[in-house]
PDB file of N, CA and C in Angstrom:
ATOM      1  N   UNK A   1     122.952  32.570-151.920  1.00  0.00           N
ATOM      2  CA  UNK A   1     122.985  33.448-153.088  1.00  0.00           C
ATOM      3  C   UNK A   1     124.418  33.930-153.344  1.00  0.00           C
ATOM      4  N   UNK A   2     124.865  34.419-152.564  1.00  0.00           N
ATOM      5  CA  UNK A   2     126.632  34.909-152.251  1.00  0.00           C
ATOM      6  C   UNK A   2     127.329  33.648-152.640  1.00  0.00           C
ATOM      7  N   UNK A   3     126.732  32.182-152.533  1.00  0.00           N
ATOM      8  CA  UNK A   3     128.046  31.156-153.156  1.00  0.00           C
ATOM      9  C   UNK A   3     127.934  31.323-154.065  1.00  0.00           C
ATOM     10  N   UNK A   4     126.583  31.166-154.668  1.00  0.00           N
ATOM     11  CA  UNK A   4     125.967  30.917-156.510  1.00  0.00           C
ATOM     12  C   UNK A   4     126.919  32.214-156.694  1.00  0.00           C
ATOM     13  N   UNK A   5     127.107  33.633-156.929  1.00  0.00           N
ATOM     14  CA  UNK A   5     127.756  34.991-157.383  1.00  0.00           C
ATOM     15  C   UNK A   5     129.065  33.814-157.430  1.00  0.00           C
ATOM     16  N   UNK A   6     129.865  33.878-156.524  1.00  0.00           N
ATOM     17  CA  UNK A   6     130.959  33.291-156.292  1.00  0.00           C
ATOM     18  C   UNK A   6     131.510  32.262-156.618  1.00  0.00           C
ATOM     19  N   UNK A   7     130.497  31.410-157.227  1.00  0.00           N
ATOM     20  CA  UNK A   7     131.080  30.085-158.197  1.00  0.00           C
ATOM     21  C   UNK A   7     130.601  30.385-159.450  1.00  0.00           C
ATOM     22  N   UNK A   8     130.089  31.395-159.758  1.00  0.00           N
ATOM     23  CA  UNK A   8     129.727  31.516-161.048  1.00  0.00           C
ATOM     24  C   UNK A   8     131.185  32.813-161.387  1.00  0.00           C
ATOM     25  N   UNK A   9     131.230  33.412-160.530  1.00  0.00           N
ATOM     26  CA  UNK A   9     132.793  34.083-160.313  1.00  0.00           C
ATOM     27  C   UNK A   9     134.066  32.951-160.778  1.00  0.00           C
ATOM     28  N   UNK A  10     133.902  32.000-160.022  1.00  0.00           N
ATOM     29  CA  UNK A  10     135.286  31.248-160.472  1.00  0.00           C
ATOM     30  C   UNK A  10     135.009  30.633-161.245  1.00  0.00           C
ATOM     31  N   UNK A  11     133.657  30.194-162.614  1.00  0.00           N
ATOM     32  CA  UNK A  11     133.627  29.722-163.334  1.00  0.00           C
ATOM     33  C   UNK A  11     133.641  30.577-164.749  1.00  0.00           C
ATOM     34  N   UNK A  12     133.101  31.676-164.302  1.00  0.00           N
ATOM     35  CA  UNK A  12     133.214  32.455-165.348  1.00  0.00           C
ATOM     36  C   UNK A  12     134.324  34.198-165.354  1.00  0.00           C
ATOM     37  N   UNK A  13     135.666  33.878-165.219  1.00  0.00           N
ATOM     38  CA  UNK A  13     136.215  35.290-164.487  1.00  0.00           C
ATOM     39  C   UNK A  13     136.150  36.353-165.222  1.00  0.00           C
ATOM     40  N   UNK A  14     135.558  36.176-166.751  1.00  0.00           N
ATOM     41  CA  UNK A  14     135.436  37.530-167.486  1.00  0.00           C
ATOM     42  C   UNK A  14     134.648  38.322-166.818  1.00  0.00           C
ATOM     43  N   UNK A  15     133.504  37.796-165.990  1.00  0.00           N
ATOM     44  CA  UNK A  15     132.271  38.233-165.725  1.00  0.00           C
ATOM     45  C   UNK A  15     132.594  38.777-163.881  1.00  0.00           C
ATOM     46  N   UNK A  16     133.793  38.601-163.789  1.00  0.00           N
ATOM     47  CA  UNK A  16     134.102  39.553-162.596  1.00  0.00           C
ATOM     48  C   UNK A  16     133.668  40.790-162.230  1.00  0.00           C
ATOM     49  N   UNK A  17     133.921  41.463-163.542  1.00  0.00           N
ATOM     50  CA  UNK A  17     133.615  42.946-163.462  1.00  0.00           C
ATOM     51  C   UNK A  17     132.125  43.564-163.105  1.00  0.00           C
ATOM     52  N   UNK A  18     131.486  42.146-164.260  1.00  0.00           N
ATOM     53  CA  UNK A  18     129.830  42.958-163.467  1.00  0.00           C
ATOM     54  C   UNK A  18     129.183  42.255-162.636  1.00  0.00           C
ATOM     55  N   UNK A  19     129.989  41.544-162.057  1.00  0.00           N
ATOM     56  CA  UNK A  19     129.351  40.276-160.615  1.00  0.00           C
ATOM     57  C   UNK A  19     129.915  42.063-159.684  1.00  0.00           C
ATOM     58  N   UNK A  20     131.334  42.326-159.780  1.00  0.00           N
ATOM     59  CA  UNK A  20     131.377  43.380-158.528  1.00  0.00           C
ATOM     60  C   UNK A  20     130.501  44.575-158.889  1.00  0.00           C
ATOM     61  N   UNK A  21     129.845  44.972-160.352  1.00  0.00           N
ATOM     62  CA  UNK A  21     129.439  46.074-160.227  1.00  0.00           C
ATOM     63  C   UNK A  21     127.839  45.666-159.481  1.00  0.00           C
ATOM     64  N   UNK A  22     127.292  44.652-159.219  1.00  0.00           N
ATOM     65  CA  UNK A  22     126.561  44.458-159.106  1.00  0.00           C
ATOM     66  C   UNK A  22     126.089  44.020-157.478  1.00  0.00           C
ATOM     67  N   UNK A  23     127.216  43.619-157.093  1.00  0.00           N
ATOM     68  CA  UNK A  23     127.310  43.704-155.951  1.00  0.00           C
ATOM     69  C   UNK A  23     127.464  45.283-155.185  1.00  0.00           C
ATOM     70  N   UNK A  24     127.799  45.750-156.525  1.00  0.00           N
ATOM     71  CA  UNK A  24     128.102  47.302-155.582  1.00  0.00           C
ATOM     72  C   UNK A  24     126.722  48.037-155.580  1.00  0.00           C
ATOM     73  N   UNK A  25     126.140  47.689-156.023  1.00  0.00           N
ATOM     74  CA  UNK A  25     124.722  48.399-156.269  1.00  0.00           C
ATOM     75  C   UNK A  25     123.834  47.525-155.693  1.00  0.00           C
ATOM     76  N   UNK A  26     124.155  46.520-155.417  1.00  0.00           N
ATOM     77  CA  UNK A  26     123.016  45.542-154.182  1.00  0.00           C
ATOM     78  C   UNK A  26     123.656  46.384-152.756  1.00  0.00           C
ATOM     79  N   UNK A  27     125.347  46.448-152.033  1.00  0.00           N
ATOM     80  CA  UNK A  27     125.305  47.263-151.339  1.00  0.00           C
ATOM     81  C   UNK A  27     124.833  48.655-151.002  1.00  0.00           C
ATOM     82  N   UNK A  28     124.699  49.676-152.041  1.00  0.00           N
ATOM     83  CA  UNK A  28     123.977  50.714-152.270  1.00  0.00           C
ATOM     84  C   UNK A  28     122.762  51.252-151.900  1.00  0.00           C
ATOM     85  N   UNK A  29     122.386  49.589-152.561  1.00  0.00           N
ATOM     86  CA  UNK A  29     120.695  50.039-152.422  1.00  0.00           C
ATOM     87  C   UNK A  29     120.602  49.375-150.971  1.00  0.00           C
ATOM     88  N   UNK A  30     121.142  48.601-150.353  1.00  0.00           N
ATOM     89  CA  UNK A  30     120.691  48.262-149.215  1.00  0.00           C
ATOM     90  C   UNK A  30     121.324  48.784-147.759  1.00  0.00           C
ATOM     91  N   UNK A  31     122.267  49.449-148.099  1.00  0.00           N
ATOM     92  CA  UNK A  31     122.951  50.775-146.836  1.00  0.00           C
ATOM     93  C   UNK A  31     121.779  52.108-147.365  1.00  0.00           C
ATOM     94  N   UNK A  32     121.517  52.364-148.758  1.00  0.00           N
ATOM     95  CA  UNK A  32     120.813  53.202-148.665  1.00  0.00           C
ATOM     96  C   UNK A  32     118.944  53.298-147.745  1.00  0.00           C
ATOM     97  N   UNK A  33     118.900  52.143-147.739  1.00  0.00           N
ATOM     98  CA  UNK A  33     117.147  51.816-147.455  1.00  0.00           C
ATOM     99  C   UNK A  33     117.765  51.889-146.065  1.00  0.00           C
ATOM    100  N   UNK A  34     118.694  51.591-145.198  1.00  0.00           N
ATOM    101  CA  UNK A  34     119.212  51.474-143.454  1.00  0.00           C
ATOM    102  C   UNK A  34     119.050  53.163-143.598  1.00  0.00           C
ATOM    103  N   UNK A  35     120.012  53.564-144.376  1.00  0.00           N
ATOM    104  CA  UNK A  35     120.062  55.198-143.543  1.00  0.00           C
ATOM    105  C   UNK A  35     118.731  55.670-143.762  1.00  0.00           C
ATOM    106  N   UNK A  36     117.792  55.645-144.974  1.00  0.00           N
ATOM    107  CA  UNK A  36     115.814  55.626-145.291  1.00  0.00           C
ATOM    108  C   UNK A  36     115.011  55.804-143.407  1.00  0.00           C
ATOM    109  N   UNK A  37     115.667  54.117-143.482  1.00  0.00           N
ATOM    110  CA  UNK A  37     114.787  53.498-141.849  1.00  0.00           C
ATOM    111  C   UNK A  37     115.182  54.480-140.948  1.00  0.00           C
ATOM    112  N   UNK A  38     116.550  54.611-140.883  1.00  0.00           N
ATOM    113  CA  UNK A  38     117.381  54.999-139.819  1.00  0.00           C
ATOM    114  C   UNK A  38     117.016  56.709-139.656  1.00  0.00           C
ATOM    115  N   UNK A  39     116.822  57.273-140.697  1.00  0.00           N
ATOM    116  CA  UNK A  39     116.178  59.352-140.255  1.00  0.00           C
ATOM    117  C   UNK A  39     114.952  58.948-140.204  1.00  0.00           C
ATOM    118  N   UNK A  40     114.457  58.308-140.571  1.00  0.00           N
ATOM    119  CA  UNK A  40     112.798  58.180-140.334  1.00  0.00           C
ATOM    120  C   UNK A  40     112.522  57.824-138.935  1.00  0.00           C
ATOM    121  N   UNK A  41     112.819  57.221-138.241  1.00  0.00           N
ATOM    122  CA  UNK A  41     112.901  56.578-136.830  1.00  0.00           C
ATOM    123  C   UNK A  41     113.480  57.928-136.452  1.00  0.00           C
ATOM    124  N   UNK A  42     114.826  58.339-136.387  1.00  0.00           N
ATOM    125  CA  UNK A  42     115.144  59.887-135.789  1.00  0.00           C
ATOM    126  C   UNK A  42     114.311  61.105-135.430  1.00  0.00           C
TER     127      UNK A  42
END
């Protein structure tokens, strides 16, 4: 999935901006659901 972002990155570089915003909000949501697991288990 990370190549497909990434060649569609070097094929299309206008679309940089919302390949990273989008990546930033796939990180988000998925550090957010770890710290979720992570006080719940605590």
């Amino acid at each position: 999935m990370l190549l497909a972002l990434y060649g569609g990155f070097l094929v299309n570089y206008e679309s940089m901006e919302s390949i990273a915003f989008m990546l930033k909000l796939f990180f988000y949501e998925t550090i957010g659901s770890i710290r979720e697991k992570w006080l719940k288990n605590e």
